[in-house]
Protein backbone atom coordinates (compact mmCIF):
# COMPACT_ATOMS: atom_id res chain seq x y z
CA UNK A 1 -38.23 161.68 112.33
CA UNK A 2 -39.09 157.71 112.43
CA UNK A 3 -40.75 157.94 115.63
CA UNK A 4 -43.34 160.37 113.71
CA UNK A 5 -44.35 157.99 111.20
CA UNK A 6 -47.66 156.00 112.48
CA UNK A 7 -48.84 155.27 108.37
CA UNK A 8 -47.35 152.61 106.05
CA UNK A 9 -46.29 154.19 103.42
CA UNK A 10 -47.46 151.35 100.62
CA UNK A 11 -51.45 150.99 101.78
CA UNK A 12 -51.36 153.78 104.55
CA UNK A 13 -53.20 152.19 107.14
CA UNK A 14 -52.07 152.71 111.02
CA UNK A 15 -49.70 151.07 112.90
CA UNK A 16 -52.90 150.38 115.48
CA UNK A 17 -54.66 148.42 113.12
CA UNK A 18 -51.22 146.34 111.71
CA UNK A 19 -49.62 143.63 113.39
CA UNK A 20 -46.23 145.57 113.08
CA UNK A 21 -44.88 148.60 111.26
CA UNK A 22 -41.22 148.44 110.34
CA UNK A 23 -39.79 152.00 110.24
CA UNK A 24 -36.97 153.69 108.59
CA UNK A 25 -35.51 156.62 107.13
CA UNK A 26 -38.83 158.37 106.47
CA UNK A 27 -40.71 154.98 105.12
CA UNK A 28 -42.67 152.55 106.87
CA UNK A 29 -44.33 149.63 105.37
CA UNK A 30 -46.46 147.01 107.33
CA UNK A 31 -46.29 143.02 108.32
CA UNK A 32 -49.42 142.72 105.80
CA UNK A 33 -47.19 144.66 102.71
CA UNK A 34 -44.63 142.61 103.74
CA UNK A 35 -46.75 139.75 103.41
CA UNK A 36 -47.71 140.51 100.04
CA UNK A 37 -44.26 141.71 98.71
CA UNK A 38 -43.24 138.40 99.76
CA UNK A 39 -45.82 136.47 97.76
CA UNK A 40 -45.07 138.35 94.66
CA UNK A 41 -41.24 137.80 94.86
CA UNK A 42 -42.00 134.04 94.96
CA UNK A 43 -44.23 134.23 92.04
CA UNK A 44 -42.00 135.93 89.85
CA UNK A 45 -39.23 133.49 91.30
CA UNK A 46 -40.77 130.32 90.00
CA UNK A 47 -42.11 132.35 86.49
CA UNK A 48 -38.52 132.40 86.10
CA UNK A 49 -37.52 128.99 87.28
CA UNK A 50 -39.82 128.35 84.56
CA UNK A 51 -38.98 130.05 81.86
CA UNK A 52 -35.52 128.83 81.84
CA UNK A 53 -33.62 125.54 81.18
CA UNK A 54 -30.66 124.50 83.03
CA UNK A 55 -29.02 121.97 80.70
CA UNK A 56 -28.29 119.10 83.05
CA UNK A 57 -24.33 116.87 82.75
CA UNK A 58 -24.70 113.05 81.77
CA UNK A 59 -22.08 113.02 84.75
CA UNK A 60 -24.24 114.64 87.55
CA UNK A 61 -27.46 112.63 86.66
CA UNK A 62 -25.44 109.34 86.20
CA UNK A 63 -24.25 109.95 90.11
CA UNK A 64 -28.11 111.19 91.17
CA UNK A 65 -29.18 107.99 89.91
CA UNK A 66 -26.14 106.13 91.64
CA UNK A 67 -27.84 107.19 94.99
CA UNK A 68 -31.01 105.38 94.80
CA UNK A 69 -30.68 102.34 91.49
CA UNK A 70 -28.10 99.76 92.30
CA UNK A 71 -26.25 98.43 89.01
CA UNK A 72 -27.10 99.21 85.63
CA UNK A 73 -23.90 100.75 84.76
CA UNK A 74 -24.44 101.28 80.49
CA UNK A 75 -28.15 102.18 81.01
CA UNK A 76 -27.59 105.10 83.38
CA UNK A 77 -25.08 106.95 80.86
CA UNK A 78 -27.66 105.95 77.93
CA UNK A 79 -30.14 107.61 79.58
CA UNK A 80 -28.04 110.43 81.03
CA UNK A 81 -26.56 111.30 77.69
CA UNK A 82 -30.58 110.92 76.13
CA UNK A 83 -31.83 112.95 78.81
CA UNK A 84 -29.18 116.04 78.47
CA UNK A 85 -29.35 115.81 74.78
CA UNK A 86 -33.19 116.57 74.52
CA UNK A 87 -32.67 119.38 77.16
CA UNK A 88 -29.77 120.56 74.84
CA UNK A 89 -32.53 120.63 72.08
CA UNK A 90 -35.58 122.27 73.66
CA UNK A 91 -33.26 125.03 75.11
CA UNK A 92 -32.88 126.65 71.13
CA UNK A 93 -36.42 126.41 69.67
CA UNK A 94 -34.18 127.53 66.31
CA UNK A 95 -32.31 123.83 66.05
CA UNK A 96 -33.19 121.38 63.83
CA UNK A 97 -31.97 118.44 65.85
CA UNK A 98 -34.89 115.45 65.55
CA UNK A 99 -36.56 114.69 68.73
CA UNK A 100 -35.66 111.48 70.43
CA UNK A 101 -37.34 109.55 72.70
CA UNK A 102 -36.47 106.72 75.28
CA UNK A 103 -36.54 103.11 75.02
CA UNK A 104 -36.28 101.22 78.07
CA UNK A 105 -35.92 97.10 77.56
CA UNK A 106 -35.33 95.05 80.65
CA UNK A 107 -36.97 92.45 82.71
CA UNK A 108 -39.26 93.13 85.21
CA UNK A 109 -38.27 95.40 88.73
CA UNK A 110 -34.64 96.05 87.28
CA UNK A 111 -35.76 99.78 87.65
CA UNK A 112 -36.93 101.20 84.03
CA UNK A 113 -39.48 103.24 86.11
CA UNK A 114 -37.46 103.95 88.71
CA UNK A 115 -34.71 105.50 86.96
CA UNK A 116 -37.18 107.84 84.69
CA UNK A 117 -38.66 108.68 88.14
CA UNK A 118 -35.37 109.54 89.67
CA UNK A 119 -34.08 111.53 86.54
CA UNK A 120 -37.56 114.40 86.89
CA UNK A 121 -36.43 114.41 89.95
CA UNK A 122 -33.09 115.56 89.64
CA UNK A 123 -34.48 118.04 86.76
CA UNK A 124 -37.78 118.87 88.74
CA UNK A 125 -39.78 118.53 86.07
CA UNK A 126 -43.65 117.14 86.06
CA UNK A 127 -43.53 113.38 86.02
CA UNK A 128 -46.50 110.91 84.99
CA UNK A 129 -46.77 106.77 84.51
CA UNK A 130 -48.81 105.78 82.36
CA UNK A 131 -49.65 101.81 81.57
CA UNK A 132 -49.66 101.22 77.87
CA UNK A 133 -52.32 98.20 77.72
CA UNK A 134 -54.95 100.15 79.48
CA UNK A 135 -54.80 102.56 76.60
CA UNK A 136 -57.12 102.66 73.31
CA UNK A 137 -57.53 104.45 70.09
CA UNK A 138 -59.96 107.48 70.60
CA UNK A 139 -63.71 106.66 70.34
CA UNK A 140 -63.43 103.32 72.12
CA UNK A 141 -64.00 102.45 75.91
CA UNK A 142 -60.46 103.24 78.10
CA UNK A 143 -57.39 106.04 78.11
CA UNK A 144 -56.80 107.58 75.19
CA UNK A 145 -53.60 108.65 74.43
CA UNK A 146 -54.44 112.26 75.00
CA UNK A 147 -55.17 111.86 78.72
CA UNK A 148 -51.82 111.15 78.98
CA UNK A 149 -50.66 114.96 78.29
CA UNK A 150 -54.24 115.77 80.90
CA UNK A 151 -52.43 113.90 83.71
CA UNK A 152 -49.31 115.50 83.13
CA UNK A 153 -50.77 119.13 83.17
CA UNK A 154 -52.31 118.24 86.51
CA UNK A 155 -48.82 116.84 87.76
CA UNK A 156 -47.30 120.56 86.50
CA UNK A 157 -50.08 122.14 89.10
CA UNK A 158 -51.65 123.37 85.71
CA UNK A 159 -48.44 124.84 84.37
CA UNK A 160 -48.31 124.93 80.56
CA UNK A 161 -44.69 125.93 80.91
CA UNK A 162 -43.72 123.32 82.83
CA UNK A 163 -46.16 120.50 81.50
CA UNK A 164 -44.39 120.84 78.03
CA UNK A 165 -41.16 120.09 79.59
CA UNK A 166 -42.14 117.33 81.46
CA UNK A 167 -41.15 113.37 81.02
CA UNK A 168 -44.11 110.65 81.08
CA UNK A 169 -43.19 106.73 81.40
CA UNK A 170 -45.14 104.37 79.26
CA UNK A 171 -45.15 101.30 81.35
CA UNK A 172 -45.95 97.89 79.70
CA UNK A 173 -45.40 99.18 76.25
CA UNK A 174 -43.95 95.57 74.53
CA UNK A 175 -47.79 95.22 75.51
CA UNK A 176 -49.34 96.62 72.70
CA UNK A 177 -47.27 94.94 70.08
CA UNK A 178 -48.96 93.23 67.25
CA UNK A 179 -49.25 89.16 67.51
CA UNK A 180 -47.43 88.86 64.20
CA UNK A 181 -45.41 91.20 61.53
CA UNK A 182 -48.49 91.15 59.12
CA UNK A 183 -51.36 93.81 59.23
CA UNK A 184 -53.82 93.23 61.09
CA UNK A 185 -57.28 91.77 59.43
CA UNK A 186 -59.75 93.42 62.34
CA UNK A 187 -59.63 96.65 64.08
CA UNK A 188 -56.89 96.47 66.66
CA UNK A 189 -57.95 98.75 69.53
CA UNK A 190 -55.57 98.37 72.27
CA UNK A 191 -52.13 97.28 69.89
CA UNK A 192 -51.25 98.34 66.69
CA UNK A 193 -53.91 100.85 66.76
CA UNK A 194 -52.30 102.91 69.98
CA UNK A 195 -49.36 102.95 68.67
CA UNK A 196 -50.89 104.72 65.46
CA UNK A 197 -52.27 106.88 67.84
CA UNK A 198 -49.27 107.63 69.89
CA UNK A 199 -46.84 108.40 66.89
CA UNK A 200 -47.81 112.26 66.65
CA UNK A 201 -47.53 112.53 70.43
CA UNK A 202 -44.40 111.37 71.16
CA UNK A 203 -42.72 113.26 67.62
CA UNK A 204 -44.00 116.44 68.83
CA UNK A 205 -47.55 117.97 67.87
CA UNK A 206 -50.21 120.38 69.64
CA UNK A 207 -53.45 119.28 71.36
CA UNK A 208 -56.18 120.60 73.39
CA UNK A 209 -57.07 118.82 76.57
CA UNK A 210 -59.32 120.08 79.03
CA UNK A 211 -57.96 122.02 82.23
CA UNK A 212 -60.07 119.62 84.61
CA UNK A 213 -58.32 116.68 83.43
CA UNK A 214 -61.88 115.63 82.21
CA UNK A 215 -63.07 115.12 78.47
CA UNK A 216 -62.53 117.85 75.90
CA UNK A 217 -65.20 120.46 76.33
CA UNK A 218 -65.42 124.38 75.18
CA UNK A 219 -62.67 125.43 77.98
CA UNK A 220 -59.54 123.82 76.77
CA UNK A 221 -55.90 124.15 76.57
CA UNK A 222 -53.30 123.97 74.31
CA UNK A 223 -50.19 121.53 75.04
CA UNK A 224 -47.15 121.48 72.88
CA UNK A 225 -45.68 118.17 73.13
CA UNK A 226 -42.40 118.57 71.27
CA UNK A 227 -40.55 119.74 74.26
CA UNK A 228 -42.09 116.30 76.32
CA UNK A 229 -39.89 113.54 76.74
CA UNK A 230 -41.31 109.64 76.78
CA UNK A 231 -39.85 107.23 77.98
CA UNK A 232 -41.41 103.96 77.36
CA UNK A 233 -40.09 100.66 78.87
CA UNK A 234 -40.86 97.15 78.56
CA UNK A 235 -39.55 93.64 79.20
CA UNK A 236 -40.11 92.22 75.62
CA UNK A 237 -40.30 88.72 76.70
CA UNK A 238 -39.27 86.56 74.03
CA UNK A 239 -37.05 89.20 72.45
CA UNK A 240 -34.17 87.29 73.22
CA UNK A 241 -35.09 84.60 70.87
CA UNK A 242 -35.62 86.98 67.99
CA UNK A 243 -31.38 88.47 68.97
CA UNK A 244 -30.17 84.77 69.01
CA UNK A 245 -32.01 83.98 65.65
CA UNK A 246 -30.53 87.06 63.63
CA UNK A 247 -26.95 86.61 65.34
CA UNK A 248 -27.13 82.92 64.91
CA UNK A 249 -28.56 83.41 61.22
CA UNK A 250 -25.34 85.46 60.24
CA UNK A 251 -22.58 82.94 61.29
CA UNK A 252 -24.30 80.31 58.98
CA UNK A 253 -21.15 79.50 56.80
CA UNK A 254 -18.24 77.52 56.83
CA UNK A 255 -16.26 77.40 59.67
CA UNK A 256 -19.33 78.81 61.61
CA UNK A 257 -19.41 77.03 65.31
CA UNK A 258 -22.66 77.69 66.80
CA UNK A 259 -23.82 76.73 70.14
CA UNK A 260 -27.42 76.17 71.57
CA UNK A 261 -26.27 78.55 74.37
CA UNK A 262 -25.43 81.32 72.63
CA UNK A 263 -26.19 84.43 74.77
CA UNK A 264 -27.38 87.56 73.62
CA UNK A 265 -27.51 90.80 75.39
CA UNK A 266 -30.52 93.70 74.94
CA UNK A 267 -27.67 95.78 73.67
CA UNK A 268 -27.31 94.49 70.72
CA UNK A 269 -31.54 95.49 70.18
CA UNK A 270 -31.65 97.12 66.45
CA UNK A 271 -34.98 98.59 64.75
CA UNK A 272 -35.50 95.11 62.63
CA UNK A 273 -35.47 93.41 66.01
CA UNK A 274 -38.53 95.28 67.47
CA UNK A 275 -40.65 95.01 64.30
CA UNK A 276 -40.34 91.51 64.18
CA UNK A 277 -41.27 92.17 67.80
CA UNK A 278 -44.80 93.58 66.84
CA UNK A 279 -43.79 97.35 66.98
CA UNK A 280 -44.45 99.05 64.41
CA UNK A 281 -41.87 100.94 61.84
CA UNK A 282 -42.77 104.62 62.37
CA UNK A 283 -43.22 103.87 66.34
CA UNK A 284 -39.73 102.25 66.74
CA UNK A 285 -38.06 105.21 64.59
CA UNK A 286 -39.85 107.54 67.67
CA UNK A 287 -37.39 105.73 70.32
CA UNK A 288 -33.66 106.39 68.62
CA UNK A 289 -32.71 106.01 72.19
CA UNK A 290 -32.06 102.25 73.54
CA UNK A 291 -31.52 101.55 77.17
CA UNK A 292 -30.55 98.08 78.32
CA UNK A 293 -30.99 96.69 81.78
CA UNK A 294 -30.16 93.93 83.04
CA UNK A 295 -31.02 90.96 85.84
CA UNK A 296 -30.10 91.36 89.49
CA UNK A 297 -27.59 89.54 91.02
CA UNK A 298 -27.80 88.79 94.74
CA UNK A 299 -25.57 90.90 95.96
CA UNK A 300 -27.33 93.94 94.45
CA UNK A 301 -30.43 93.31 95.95
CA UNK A 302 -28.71 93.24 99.14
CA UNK A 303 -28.10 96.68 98.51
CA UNK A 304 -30.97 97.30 97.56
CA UNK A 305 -32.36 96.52 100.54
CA UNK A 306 -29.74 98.08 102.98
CA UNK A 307 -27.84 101.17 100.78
CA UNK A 308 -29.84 103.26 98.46
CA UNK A 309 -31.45 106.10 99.44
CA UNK A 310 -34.90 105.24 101.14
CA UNK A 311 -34.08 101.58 100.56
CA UNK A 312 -36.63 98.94 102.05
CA UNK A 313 -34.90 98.53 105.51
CA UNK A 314 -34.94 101.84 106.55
CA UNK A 315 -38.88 102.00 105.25
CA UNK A 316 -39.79 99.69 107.56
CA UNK A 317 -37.37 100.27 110.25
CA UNK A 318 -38.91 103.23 110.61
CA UNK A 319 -42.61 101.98 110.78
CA UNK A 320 -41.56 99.63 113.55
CA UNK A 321 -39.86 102.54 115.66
CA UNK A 322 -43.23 104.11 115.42
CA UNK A 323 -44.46 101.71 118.36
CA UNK A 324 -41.33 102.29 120.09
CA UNK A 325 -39.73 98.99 118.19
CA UNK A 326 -36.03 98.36 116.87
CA UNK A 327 -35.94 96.21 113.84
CA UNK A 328 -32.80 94.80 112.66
CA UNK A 329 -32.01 92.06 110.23
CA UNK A 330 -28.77 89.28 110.54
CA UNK A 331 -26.34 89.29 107.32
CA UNK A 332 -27.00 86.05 106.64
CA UNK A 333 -31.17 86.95 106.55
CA UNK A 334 -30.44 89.69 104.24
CA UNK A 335 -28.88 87.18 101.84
CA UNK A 336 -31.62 84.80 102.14
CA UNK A 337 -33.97 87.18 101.20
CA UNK A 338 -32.00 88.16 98.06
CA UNK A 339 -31.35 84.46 97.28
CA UNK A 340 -35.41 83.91 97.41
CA UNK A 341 -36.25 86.96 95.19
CA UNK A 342 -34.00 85.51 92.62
CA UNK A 343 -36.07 82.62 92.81
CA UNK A 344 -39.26 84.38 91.53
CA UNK A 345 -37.76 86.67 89.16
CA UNK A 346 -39.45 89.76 90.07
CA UNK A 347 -36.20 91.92 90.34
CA UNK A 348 -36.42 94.64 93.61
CA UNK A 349 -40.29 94.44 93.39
CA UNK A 350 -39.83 91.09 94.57
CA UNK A 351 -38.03 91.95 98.01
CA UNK A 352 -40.86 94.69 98.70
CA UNK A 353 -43.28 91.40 98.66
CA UNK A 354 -40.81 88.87 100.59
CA UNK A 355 -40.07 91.05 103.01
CA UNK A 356 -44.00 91.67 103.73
CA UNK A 357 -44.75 88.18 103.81
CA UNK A 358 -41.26 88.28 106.49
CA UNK A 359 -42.59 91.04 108.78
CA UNK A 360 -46.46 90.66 108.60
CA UNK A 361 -46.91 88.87 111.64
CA UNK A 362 -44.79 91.03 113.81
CA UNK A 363 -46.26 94.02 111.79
CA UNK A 364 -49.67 92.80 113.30
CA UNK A 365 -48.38 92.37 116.84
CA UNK A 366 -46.38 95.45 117.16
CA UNK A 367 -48.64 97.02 119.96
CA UNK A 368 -48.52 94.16 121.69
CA UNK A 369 -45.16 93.78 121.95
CA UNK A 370 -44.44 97.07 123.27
CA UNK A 371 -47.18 96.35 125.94
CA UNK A 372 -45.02 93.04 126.96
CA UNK A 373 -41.66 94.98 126.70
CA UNK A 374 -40.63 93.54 122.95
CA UNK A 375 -38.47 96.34 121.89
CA UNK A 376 -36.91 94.65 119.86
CA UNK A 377 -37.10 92.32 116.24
CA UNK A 378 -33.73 90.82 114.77
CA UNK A 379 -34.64 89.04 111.93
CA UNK A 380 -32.75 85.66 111.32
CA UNK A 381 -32.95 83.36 108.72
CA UNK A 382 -34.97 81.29 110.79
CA UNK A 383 -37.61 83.57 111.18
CA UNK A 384 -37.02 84.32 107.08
CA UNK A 385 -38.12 80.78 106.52
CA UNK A 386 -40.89 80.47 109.11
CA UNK A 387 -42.56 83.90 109.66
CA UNK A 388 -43.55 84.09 113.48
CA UNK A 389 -44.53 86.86 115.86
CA UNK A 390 -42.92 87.30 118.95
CA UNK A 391 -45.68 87.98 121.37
CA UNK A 392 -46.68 85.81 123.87
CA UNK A 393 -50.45 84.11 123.33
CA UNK A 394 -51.96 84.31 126.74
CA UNK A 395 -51.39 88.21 126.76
């Protein structure tokens, strides 16, 4: 009975004008059905992927972000605990838990951005950067604060669903603090006034933004931006002396023994701390959530460079085997390079820079040293000190 079937049964056409026609027990269906059947299974797969939230453990994103930021033990179950609390909370549109939002405080290439990165990652969720000094209040010349939800749409591949689940970073934000605790006399477009403009965002409100990413026009779209998570991170230079003056201020006594030395950690950040700051009142109460990081020591950038996931050595180990070159580096260069970084203070930024300035001129000369049979770089601390290429000059 199979053998007489020459039809698919789903769009009838013949099996002579099909690439194939599977046959059974008195069906057939075609490679182009198939095709289509397939297509329509994935689509419904990722509606439903969609549609529902897996609440993630601290415990599983605290060892996801293990893999690829070094250190920053507190921070990453801050953050982990923040991050599967808000899931908890957008998973029953019914509670009435208040929405809270990340603070990141830290000094520079410690990882703030990194670790938000890494954390949409692990929940696959659309994930945007924005930098809070190029924004302004609505009506002047920059980003306003609604093109942050635009970007994020895009990032969902125009996904309402997923856009108002998604996480977006505010880079830079001890940026737009005001210069003192007073209001300001003039109109403040690119400090106190974005943070006005950011406070419904970030709580949880509706706007339109156009599908194009472009400004507003007749076709628009409605975001909800309750279920969005910001993060917002900063180094808040000089908030250290604002810690020491408070803690200092409340030994004052007798029997008080103060020191000029007395160290402070970001931990101990409170609300009164960041409006003395220049943030606002209403836009600190946004961030309930405060994660500390901390400096780099030397033997974390080390790892850094050699044992997270797509660390820096592998990166360009693998750009040098692409001319048929083996780059290794000594123990003691690796160390070097640490010990300068900590020189400039730039955190892990810094050894993407150092080791550029290490590797440029063998990065320039790497087809000629596979032309004079160089297959090989080991980087000393020699070479550290005094980049040098390799290649002979009369080639």
């Amino acid at each position: 009975m199979a053998d007489t079937i020459h039809h698919c049964s789903f769009c009838a056409k013949h099996k002579d004008v099909v690439g194939k026609l599977i046959v059974g027990h008195n069906v057939a269906i075609c490679n182009e059905c198939v095709d289509l059947c397939s297509g329509l299974l994935k689509d419904k797969k990722s509606i439903t992927k969609a549609s529902t939230i897996k609440i993630p453990d601290p415990r599983d994103i605290r060892d996801f972000l293990d893999e690829y930021v070094v250190g920053q033990p507190e921070a990453k179950i801050v953050l982990a605990v923040a991050i599967a609390n808000h899931y908890k909370r957008i998973s029953n549109p019914d509670n009435e838990v208040v929405k809270s939002n990340i603070l990141m405080i830290g000094p520079t290439g410690t990882g703030k951005t990194l670790m938000a990165k890494t954390v949409a990652e692990y929940l696959n969720v659309p994930f945007v950067v924005a930098d809070a000094t190029t924004l302004t209040e609505a009506g002047y010349v920059g980003d306003d604060v609604d093109s942050l939800i635009s970007r994020l749409y895009q990032a969902a591949d125009c996904d309402i669903d997923r856009c108002q689940r998604g996480i977006v970073f505010l880079d830079e934000i001890d940026k737009i603090s005001r210069k003192s605790e007073s209001a300001t006399v003039s109109r403040d477009v690119s400090g106190e006034g974005v943070q006005q403009a950011l406070l419904k965002l970030v709580e949880g409100t509706k706007i339109k933004i156009s599908p194009n990413g472009g400004r507003k026009s007749d076709a628009t779209v409605e975001i909800d931006t309750t279920g969005i998570l910001f993060v917002a991170g900063g180094a808040f230079v000089g908030l250290d002396k604002i810690l020491k003056t408070r803690i200092q201020g409340t030994s004052m006594g007798f029997g008080a023994q103060l020191t000029a030395d007395t160290t402070v950690e970001h931990a101990q950040v409170g609300p009164d701390d960041l409006v003395k700051y220049g943030m606002i009142p209403e836009f600190v109460g946004r961030f309930s959530s405060v994660v500390s990081l901390h400096d780099l020591t030397k033997e974390q950038l080390v790892s850094i460079l050699t044992k997270v996931k797509h660390n820096f050595v592998e990166q360009y180990q693998w750009l040098f085997d692409q001319d048929g070159v083996e780059l290794d580096f000594d123990p003691e260069s690796l160390e070097l390079i640490a010990e300068n970084t900590l020189k400039t203070k730039t955190g892990a930024r810094g050894l993407h820079s150092e080791l550029e300035r290490i590797l440029l001129p063998h990065m320039f000369d790497l087809k000629r040293y596979n032309k004079q049979s160089i297959l090989r770089v080991a980087i000393s601390p020699t070479l550290v000190n005094t980049p040098t290429t390799l290649a002979q000059e009369n080639e």
